[in-house]
C-alpha atoms as a PDB file:
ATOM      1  CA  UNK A   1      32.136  77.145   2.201  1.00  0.00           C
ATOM      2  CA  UNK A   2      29.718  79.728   0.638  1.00  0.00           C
ATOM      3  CA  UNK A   3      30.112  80.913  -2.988  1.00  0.00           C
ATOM      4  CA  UNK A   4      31.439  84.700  -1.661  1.00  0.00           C
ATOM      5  CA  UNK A   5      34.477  83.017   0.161  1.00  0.00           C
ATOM      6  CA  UNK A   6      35.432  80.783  -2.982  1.00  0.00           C
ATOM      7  CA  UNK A   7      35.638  83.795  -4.852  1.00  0.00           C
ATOM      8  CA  UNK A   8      37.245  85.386  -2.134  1.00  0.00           C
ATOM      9  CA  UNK A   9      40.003  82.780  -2.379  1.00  0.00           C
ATOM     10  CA  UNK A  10      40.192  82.327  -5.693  1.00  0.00           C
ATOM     11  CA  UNK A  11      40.385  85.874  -6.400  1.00  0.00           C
ATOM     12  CA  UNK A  12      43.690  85.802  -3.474  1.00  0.00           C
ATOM     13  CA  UNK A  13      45.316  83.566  -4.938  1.00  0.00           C
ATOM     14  CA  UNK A  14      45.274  85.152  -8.658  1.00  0.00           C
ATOM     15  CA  UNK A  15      45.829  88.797  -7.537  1.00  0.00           C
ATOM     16  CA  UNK A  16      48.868  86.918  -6.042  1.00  0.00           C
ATOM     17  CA  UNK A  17      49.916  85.753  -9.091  1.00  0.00           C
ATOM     18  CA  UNK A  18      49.336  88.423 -11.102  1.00  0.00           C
ATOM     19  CA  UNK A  19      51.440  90.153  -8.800  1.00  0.00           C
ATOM     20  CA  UNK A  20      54.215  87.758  -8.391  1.00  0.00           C
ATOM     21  CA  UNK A  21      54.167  88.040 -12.456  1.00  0.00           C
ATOM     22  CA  UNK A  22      53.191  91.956 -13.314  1.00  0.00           C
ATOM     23  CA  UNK A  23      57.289  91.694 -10.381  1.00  0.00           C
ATOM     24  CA  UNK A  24      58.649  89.527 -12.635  1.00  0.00           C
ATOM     25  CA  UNK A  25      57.510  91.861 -15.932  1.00  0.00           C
ATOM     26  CA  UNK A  26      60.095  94.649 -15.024  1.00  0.00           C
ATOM     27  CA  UNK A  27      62.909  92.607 -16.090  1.00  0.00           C
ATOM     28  CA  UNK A  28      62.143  92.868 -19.214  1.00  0.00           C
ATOM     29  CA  UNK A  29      61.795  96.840 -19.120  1.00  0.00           C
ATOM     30  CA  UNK A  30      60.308  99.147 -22.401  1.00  0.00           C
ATOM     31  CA  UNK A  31      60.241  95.678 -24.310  1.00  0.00           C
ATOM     32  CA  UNK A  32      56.711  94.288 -22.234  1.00  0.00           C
ATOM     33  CA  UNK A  33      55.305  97.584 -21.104  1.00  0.00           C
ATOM     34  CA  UNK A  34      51.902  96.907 -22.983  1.00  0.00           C
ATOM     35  CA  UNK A  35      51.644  93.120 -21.459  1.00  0.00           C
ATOM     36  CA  UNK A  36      52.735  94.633 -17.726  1.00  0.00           C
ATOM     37  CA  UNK A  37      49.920  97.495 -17.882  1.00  0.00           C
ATOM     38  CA  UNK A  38      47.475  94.377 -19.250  1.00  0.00           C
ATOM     39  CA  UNK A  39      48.858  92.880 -15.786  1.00  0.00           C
ATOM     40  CA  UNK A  40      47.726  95.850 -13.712  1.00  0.00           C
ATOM     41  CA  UNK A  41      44.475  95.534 -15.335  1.00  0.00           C
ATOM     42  CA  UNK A  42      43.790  92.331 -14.890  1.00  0.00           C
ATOM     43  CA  UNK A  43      44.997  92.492 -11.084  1.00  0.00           C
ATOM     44  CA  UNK A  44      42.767  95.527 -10.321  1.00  0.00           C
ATOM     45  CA  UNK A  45      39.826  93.463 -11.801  1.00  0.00           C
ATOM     46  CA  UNK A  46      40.292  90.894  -9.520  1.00  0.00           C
ATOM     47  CA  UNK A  47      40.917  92.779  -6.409  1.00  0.00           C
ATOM     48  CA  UNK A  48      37.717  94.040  -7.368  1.00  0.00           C
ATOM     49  CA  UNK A  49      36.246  90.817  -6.811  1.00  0.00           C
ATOM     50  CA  UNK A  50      37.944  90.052  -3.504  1.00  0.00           C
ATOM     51  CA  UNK A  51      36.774  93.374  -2.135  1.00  0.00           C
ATOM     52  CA  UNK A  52      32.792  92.912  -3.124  1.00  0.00           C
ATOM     53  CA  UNK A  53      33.334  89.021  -1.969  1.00  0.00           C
ATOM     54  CA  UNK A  54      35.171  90.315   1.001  1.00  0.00           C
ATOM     55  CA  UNK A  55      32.030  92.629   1.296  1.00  0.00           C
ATOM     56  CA  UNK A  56      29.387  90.070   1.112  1.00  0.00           C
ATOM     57  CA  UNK A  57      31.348  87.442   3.357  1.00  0.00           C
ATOM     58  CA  UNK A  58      31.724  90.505   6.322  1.00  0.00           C
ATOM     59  CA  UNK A  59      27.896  92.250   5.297  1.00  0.00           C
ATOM     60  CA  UNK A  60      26.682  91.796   8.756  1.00  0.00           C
ATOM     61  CA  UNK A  61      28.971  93.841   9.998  1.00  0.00           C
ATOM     62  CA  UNK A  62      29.989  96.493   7.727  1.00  0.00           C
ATOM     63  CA  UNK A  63      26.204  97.093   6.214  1.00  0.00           C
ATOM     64  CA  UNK A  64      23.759  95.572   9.226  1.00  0.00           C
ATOM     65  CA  UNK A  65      22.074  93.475   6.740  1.00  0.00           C
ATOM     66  CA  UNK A  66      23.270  90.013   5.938  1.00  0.00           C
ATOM     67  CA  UNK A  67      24.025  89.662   2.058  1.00  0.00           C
ATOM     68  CA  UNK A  68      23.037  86.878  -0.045  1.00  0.00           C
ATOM     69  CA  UNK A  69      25.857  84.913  -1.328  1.00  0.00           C
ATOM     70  CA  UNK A  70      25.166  85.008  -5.075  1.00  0.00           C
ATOM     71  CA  UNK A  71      25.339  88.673  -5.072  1.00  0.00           C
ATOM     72  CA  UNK A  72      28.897  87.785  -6.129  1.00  0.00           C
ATOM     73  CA  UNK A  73      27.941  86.317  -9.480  1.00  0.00           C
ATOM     74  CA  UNK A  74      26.502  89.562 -10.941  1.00  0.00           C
ATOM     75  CA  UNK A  75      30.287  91.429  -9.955  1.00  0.00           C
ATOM     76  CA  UNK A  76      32.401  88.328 -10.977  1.00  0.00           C
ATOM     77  CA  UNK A  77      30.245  88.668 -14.424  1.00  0.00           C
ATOM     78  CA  UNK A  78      30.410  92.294 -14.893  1.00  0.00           C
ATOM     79  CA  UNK A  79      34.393  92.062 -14.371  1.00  0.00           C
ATOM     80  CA  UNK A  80      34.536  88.993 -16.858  1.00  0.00           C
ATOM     81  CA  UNK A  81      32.536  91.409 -19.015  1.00  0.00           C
ATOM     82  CA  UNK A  82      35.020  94.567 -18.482  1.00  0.00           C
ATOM     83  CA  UNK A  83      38.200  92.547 -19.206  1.00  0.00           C
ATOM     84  CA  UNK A  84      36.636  90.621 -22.465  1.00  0.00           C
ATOM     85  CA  UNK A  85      35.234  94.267 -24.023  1.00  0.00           C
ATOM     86  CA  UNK A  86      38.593  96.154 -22.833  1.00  0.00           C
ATOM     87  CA  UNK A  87      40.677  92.506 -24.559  1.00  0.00           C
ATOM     88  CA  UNK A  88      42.797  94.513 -26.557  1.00  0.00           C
ATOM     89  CA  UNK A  89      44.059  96.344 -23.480  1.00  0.00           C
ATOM     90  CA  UNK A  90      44.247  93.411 -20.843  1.00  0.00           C
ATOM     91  CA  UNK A  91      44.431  90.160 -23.055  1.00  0.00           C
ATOM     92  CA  UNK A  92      47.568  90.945 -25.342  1.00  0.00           C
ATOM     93  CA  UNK A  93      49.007  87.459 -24.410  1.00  0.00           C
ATOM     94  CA  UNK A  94      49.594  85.537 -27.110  1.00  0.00           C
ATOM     95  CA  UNK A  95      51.129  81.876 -27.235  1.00  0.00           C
ATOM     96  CA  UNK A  96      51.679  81.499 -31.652  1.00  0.00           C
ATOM     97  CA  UNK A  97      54.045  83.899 -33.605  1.00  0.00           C
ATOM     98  CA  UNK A  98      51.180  86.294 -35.192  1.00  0.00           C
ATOM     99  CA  UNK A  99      53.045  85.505 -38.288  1.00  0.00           C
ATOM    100  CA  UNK A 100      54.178  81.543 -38.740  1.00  0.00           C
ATOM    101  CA  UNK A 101      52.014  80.751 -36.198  1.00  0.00           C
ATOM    102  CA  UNK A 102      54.904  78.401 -34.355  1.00  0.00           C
ATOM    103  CA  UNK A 103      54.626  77.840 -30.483  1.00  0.00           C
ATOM    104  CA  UNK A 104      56.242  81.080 -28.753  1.00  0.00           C
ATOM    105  CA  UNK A 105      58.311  80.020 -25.503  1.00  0.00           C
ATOM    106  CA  UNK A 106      56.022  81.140 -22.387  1.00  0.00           C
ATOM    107  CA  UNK A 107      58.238  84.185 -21.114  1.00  0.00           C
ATOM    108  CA  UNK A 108      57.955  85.935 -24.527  1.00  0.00           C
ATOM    109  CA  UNK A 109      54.023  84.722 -24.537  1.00  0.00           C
ATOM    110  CA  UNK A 110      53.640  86.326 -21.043  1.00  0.00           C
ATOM    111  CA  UNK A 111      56.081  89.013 -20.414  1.00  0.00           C
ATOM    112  CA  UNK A 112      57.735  90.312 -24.471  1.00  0.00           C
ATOM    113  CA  UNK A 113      54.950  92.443 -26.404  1.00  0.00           C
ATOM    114  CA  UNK A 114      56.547  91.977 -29.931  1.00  0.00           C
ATOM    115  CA  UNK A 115      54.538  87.993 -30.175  1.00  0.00           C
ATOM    116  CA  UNK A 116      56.657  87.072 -32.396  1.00  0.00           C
ATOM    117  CA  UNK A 117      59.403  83.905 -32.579  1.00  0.00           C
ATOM    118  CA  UNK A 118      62.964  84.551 -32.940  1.00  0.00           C
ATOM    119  CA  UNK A 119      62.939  84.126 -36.596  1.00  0.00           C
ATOM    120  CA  UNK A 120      60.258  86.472 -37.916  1.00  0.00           C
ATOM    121  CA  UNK A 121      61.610  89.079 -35.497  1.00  0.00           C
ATOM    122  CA  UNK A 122      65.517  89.129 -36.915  1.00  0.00           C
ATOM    123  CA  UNK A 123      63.232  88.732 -40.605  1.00  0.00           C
ATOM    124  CA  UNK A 124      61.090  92.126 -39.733  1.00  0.00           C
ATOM    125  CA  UNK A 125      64.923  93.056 -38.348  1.00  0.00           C
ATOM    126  CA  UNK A 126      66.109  92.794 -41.415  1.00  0.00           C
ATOM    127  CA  UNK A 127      63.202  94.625 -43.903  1.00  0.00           C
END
């Protein structure tokens, strides 16, 4: 298996799950709307990466020319690139309360933008 169609797998399976997850995000309505648009961006990233794999795996036929298969490290880069400089907008998951610091339960990590634990959120209630 060449490098292209590991990417091109890999990037299948996690536009799957990001997906499956970004589905599972409307439950939770106005309350995770900054964590599901961080979901769209992350998916769009890597169906980025399944397209140029997808590219480079088929180049024969769509371009005539057959494409090296480490022409995918230079995309998969860029997009790594992309999501780390745009963090604030597609890595908003957090897994400690931003203010005790105690272990958040995963579906407020993933899916609940307030990342914070029960307590300091009935505490900034409160105030």
């Amino acid at each position: 298996m060449g490098l292209a169609q590991f990417f091109s797998k890999l990037a299948y399976f996690l536009f799957l799950g990001i997906l499956l997850a970004n589905l599972y995000q409307k439950k939770f309505g106005p309350r995770g709307l900054r964590k599901r648009l961080a979901g769209l961006y992350l998916g769009v990233s890597v169906f980025i990466v399944f397209l140029a794999s997808g590219a480079i795996i088929h180049s024969r036929r769509i371009f005539g020319v057959e494409l090296d298969d480490r022409l995918i490290l230079p995309v998969a880069a860029a997009t790594a690139w992309y999501v780390y400089a745009k963090r604030e907008k597609t890595l908003p998951f957090r897994f400690r309360c931003q203010d005790c610091g105690v272990r958040l339960p995963w579906e407020k990590a993933l899916f609940i933008d307030s990342n914070l634990c029960a307590r300091c959120e009935d505490r900034r209630k409160k105030n």
